[in-house]
Protein backbone atom coordinates (compact mmCIF):
# COMPACT_ATOMS: atom_id res chain seq x y z
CA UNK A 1 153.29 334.86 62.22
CA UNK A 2 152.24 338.15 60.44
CA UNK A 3 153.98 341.41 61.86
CA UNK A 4 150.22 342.89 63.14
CA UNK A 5 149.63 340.27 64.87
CA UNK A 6 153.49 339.54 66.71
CA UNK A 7 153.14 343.53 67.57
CA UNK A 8 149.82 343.25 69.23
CA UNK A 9 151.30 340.17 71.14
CA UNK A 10 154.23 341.51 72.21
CA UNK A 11 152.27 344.79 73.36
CA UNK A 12 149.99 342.43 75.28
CA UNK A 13 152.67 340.74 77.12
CA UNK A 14 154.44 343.86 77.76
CA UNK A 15 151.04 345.15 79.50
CA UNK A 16 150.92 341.61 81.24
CA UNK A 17 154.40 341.96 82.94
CA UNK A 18 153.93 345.41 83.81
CA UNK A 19 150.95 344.12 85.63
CA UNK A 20 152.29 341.25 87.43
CA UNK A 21 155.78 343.06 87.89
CA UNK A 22 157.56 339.64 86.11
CA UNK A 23 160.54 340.05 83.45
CA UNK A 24 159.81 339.33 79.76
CA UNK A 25 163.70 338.15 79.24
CA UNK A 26 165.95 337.72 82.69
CA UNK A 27 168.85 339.94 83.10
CA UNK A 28 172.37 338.75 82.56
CA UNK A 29 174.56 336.94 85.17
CA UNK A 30 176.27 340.93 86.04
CA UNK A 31 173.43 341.84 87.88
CA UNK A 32 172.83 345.49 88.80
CA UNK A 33 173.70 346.85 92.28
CA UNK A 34 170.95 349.18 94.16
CA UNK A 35 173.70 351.68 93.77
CA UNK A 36 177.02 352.11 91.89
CA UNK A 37 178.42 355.16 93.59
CA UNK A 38 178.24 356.32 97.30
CA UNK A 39 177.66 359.96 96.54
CA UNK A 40 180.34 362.37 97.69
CA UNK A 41 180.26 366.07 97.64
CA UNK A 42 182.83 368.58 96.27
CA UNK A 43 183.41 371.04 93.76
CA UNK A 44 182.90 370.27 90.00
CA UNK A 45 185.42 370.16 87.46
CA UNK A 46 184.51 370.52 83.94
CA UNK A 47 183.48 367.21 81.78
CA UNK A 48 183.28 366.73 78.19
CA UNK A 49 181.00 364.67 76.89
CA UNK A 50 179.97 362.92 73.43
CA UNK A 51 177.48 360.84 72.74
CA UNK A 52 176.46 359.52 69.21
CA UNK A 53 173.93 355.95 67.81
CA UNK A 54 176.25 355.00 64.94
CA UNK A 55 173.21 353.10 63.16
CA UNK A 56 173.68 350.51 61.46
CA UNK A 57 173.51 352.19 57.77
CA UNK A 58 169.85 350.45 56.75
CA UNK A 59 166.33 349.72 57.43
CA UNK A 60 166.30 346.72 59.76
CA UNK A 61 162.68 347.24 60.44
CA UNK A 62 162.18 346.02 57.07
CA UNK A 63 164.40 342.76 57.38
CA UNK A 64 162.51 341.99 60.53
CA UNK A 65 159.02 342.44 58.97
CA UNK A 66 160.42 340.23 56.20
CA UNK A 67 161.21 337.66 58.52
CA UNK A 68 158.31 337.02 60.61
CA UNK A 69 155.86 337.99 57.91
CA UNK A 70 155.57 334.22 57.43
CA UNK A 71 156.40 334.67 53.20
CA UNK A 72 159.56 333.62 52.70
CA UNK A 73 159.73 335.13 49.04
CA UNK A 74 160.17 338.50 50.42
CA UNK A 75 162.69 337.60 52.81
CA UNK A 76 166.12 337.56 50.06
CA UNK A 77 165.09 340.46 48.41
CA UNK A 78 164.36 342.57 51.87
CA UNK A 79 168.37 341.29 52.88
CA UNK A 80 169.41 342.46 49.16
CA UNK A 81 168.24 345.82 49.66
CA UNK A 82 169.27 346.49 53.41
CA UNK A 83 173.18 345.19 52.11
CA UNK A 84 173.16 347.20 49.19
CA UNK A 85 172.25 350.01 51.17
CA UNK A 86 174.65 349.51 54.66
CA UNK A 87 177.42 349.38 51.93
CA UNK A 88 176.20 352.83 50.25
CA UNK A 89 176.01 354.43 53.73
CA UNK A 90 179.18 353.18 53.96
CA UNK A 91 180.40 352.78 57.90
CA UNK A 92 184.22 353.57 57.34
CA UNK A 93 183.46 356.97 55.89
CA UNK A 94 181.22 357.80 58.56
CA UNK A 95 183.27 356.74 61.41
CA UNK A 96 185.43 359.14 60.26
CA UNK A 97 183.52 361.88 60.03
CA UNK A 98 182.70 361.09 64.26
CA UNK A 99 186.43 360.36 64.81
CA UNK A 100 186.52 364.21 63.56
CA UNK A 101 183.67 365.51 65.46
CA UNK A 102 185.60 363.55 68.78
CA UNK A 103 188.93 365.47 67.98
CA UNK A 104 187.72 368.46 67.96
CA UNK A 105 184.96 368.11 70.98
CA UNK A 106 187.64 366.12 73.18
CA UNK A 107 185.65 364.57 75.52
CA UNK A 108 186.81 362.92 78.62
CA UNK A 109 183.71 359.64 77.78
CA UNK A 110 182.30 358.74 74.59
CA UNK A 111 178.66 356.85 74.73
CA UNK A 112 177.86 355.02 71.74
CA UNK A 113 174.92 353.11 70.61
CA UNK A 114 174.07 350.76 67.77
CA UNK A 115 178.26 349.41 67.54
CA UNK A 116 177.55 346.70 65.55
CA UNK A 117 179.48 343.42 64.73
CA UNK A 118 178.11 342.62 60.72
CA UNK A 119 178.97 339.23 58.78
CA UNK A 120 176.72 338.83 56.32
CA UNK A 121 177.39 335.83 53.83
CA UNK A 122 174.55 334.87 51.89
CA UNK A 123 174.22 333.99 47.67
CA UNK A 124 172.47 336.46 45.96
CA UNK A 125 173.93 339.53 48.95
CA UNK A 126 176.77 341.65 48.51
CA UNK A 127 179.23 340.30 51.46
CA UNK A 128 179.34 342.70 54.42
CA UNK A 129 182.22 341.79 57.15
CA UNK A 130 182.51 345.35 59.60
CA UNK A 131 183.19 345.56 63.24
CA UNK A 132 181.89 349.31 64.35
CA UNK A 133 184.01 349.23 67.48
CA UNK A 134 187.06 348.12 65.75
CA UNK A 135 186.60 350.51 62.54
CA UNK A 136 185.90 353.88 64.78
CA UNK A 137 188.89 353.12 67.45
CA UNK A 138 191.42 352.72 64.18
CA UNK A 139 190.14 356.01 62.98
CA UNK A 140 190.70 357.69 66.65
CA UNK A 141 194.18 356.00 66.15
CA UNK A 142 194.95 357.89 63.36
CA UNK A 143 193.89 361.62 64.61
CA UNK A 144 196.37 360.26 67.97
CA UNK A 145 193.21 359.80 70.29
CA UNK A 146 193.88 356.27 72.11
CA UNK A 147 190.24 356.03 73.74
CA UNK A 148 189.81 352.72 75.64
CA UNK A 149 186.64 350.91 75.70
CA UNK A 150 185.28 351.46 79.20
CA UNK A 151 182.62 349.08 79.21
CA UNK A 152 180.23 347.51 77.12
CA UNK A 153 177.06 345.50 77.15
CA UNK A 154 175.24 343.54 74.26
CA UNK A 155 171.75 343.77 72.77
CA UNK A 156 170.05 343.02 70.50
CA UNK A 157 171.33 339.66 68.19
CA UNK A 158 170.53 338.10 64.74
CA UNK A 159 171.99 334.64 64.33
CA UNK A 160 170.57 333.05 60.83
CA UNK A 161 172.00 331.02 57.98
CA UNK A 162 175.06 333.22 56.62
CA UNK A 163 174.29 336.11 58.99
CA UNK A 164 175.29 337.32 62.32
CA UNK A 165 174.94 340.98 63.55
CA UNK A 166 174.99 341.59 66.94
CA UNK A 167 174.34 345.11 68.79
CA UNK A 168 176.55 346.54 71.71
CA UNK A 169 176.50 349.51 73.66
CA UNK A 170 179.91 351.14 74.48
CA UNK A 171 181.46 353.46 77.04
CA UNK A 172 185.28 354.95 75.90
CA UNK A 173 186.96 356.75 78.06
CA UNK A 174 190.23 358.90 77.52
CA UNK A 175 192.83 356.92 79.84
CA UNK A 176 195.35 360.06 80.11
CA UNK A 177 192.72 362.38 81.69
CA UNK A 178 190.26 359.56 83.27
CA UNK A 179 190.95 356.73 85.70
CA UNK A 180 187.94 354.64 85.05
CA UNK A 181 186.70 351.58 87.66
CA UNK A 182 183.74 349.73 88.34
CA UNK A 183 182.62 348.69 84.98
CA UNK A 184 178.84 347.65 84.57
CA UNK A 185 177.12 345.81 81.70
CA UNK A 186 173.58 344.87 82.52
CA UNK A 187 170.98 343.68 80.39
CA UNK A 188 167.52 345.22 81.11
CA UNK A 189 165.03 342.83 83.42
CA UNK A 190 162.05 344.17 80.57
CA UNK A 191 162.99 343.18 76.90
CA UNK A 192 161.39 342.04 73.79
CA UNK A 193 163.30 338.75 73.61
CA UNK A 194 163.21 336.18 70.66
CA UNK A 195 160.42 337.65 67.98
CA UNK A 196 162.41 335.46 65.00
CA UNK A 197 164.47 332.07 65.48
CA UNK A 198 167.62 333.31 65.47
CA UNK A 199 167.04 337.07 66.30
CA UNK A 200 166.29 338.52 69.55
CA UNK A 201 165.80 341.91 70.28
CA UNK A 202 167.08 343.16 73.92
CA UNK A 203 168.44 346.55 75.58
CA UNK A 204 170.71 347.81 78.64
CA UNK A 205 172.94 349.97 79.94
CA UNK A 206 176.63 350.27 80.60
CA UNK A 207 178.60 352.36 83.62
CA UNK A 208 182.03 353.22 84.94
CA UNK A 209 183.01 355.37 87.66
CA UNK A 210 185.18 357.97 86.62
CA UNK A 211 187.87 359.47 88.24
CA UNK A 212 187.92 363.37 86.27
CA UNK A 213 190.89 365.84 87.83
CA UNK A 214 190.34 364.08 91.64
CA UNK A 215 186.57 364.04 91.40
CA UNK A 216 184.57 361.11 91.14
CA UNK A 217 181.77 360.61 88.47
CA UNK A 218 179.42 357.68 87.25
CA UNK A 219 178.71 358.14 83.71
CA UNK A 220 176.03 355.81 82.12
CA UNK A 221 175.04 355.11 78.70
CA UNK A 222 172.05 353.27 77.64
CA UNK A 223 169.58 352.52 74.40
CA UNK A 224 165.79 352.03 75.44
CA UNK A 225 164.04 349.98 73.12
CA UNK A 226 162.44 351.65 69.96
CA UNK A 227 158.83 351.18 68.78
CA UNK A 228 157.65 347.65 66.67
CA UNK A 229 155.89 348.95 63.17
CA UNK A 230 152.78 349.34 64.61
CA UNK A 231 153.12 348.76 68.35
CA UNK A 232 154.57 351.70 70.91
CA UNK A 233 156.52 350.81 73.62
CA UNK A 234 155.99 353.73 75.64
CA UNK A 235 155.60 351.59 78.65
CA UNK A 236 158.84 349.10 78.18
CA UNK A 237 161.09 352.38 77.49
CA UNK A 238 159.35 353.08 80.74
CA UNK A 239 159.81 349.91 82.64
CA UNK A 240 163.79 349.69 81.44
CA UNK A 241 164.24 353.97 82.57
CA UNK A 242 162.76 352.98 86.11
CA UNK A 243 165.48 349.86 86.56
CA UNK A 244 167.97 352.17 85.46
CA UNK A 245 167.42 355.17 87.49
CA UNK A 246 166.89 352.57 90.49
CA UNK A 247 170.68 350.71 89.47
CA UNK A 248 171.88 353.90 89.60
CA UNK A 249 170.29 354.62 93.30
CA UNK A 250 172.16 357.77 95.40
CA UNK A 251 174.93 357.77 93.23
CA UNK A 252 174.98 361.95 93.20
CA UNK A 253 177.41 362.81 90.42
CA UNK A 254 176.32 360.99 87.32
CA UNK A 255 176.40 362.00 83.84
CA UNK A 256 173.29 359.40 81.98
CA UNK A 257 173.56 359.73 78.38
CA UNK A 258 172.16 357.89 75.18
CA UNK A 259 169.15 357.29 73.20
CA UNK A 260 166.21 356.55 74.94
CA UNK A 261 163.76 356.53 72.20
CA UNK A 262 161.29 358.31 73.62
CA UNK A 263 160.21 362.49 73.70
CA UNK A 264 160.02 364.90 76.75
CA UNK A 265 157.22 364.36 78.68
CA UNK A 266 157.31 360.64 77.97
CA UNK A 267 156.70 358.26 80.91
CA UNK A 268 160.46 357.39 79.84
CA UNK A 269 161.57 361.21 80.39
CA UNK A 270 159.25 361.61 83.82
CA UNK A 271 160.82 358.31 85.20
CA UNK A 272 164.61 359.82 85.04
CA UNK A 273 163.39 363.21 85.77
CA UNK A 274 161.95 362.15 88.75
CA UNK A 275 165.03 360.62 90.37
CA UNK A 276 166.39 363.84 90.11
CA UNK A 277 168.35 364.29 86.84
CA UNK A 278 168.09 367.39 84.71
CA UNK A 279 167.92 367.45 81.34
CA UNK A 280 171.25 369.13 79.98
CA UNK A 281 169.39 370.25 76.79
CA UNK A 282 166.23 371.71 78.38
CA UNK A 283 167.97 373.52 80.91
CA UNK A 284 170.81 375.17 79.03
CA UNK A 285 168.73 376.04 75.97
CA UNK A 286 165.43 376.23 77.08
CA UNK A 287 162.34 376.65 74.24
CA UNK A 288 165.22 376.08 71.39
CA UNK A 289 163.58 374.41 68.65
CA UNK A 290 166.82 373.00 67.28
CA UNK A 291 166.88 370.34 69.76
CA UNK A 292 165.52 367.58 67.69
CA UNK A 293 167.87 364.85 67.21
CA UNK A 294 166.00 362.05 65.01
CA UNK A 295 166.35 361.21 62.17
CA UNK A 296 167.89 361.84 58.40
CA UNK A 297 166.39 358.88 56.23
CA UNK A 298 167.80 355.04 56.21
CA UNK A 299 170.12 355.93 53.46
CA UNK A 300 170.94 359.01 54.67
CA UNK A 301 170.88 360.66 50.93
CA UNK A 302 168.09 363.70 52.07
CA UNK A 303 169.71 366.86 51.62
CA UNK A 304 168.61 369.21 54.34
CA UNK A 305 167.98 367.25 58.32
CA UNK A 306 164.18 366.89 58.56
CA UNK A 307 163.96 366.11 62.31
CA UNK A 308 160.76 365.87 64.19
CA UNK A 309 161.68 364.40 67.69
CA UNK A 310 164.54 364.75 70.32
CA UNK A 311 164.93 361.30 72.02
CA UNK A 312 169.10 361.21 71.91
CA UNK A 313 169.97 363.09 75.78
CA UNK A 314 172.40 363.82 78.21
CA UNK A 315 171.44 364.29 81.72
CA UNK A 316 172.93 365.00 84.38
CA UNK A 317 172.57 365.01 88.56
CA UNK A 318 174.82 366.38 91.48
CA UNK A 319 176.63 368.50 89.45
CA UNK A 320 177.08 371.98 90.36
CA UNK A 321 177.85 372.37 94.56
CA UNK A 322 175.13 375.33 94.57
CA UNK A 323 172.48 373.68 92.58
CA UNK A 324 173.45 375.29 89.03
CA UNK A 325 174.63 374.07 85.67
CA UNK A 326 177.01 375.95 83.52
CA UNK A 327 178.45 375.10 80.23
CA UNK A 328 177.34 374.51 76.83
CA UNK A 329 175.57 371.13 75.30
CA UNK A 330 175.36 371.49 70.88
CA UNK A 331 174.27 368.68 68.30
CA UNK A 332 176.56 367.55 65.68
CA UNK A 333 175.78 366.10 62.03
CA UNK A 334 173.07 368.59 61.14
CA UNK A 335 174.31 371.12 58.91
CA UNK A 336 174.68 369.67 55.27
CA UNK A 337 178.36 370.65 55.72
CA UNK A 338 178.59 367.70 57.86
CA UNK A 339 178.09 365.58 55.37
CA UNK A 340 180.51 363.48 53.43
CA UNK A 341 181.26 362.00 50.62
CA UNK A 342 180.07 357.87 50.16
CA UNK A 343 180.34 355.56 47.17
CA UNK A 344 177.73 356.52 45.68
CA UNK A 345 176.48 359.95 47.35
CA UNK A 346 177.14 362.44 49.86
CA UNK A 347 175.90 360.56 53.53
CA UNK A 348 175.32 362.25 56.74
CA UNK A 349 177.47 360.80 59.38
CA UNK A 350 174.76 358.71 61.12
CA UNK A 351 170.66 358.97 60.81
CA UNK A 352 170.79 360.78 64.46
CA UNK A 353 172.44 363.41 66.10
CA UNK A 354 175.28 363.34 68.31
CA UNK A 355 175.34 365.81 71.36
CA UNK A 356 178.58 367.47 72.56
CA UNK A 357 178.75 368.95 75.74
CA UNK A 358 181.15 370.51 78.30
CA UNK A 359 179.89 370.53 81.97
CA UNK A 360 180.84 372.70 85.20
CA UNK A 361 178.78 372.97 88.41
């Protein structure tokens, strides 16, 4: 099937499920409660809070276009050029450069999107074997940061002939100054699904309640789907927001972070800002243009950040007893000091910007 024609379809179910209110892909067997938190009231401590996409370190769009282009001669030498390149970007380097960026932010909970699981084995590829999770918690070893995983949910998943890559979403929490319960991993009711044999594309989100200096939090992390080369998916990042913000109910201290894929203003942003959460960024820095957080290029060679969008967030709700939000919220990876040195050139740490921020009501 050509890639026009499998984005118009899958925009034209996603506009048929929206109509009749029916999944595309059911959730997983967790389930989602109407609410993870009975709110409680009482003075707010500070938070820290990171959040960071790792990426993957290539162009999957173009593998996937490759795939279901229905040419097979394109489909080697699209796998060729996305290995040669993930090894260039090199993942070890760069997880290093966040394990930094985490020592000196020290955040009480990390969120983390795009922690991939790579084994690629194919003739004619250069062999990739790298677990993300396992790579960036040995490098938080070695600066004496034991971070836990908290929780974690899985997306998005290629099984093919010598390949398997499969995407996660992860919540770490620091065990010696959070007591973390109540772990959710939930796969989103509205999702893509299968577009390839073999290679599914799905989303969700992961919480914990978090137990910060006697006062209880629910911190969230979640990845809304991205746009298909030449479909938006305004209306699934939409769909997937509104069964979020509803899983997360009256919960009233919850820090939601991630990347959601989608601009202020969106029907994404309006969805979450309507059930009450503020938008850490717009409220703390109002009108500052260095907000954008997307993205460096798929090699991440370019030599200055060139973004044009801000779709990586943190939010926040119920924090501050009188209504207000003090602290400080800054993006990481943007100054080409924050680059670092790969096998073959300098690299930026991932193609997105990771958001620091410290939190007091």
């Amino acid at each position: 099937m050509h890639l026009q024609r499998t984005a118009a379809f899958v925009s034209a179910v996603l506009a048929l499920a929206a109509c009749q209110d029916a999944p595309i892909m059911g959730p997983s067997g967790d389930g989602a409660p109407d609410a993870l938190l009975d709110g409680r009231r009482s003075l707010a401590r500070a938070i820290a809070i990171y959040n960071q996409n790792l990426y993957v370190g290539a162009d999957l769009d173009a593998v996937l276009a490759a795939l279901i282009n229905g040419d097979p001669a394109d489909d080697l030498p699209a796998l060729q050029q996305a290995a040669a390149t993930l090894l260039a970007t090199d993942f070890p380097s760069r997880a290093n450069a966040m394990a930094d960026e985490i020592a000196e932010t020290h955040p009480h909970v990390i969120g983390l999107q795009e922690v991939w699981t790579l084994e690629v084995d194919v003739p004619g590829v250069p062999v990739v074997n790298q677990d993300f999770l396992e790579i960036l918690l040995r490098a938080l070893a070695d600066r004496d940061l034991d971070y836990v995983v908290a929780a974690s949910v899985t997306g998005a998943q290629a099984h093919l002939p010598g390949i398997n890559a499969i995407d996660h979403d992860v919540l770490l929490a620091d065990p010696t100054r959070v007591a973390v319960s109540a772990p959710i991993s939930h796969v989103y009711s509205f999702n893509i699904g299968e577009i390839f044999p073999g290679v599914t594309l799905a989303r969700g989100f992961v919480a914990v309640e978090g137990m910060v200096e006697g006062e209880p939090y629910l911190f969230v992390s979640t990845h809304l789907e991205s746009d298909l080369p030449g479909s938006p998916l305004s209306g699934l990042r939409a769909a997937q927001a509104t069964e979020l913000v509803t899983a997360i109910g009256a919960a009233e201290r919850v820090v939601l972070m991630g990347d959601l894929n989608d601009v202020p203003g969106s029907p994404m942003y309006q969805a979450i800002a309507g059930a009450g959460f503020t938008d850490v960024w717009d409220r703390m820095r109002p009108g500052a243009s260095e907000g954008l957080t997307c993205c460096h290029g798929a090699n991440l060679s370019n030599r200055f950040a060139d973004f044009d969008k801000r779709i990586d967030y943190v939010f926040s709700r119920g924090i501050g007893s009188d209504g207000g939000l003090r602290g400080w919220i800054r993006r990481l990876g943007t100054l080409p000091s924050d680059k670092l040195a790969g096998p073959l050139y300098e690299v930026w740490p991932s193609d997105h910007a990771g958001l620091a921020a410290r939190l007091r009501g």
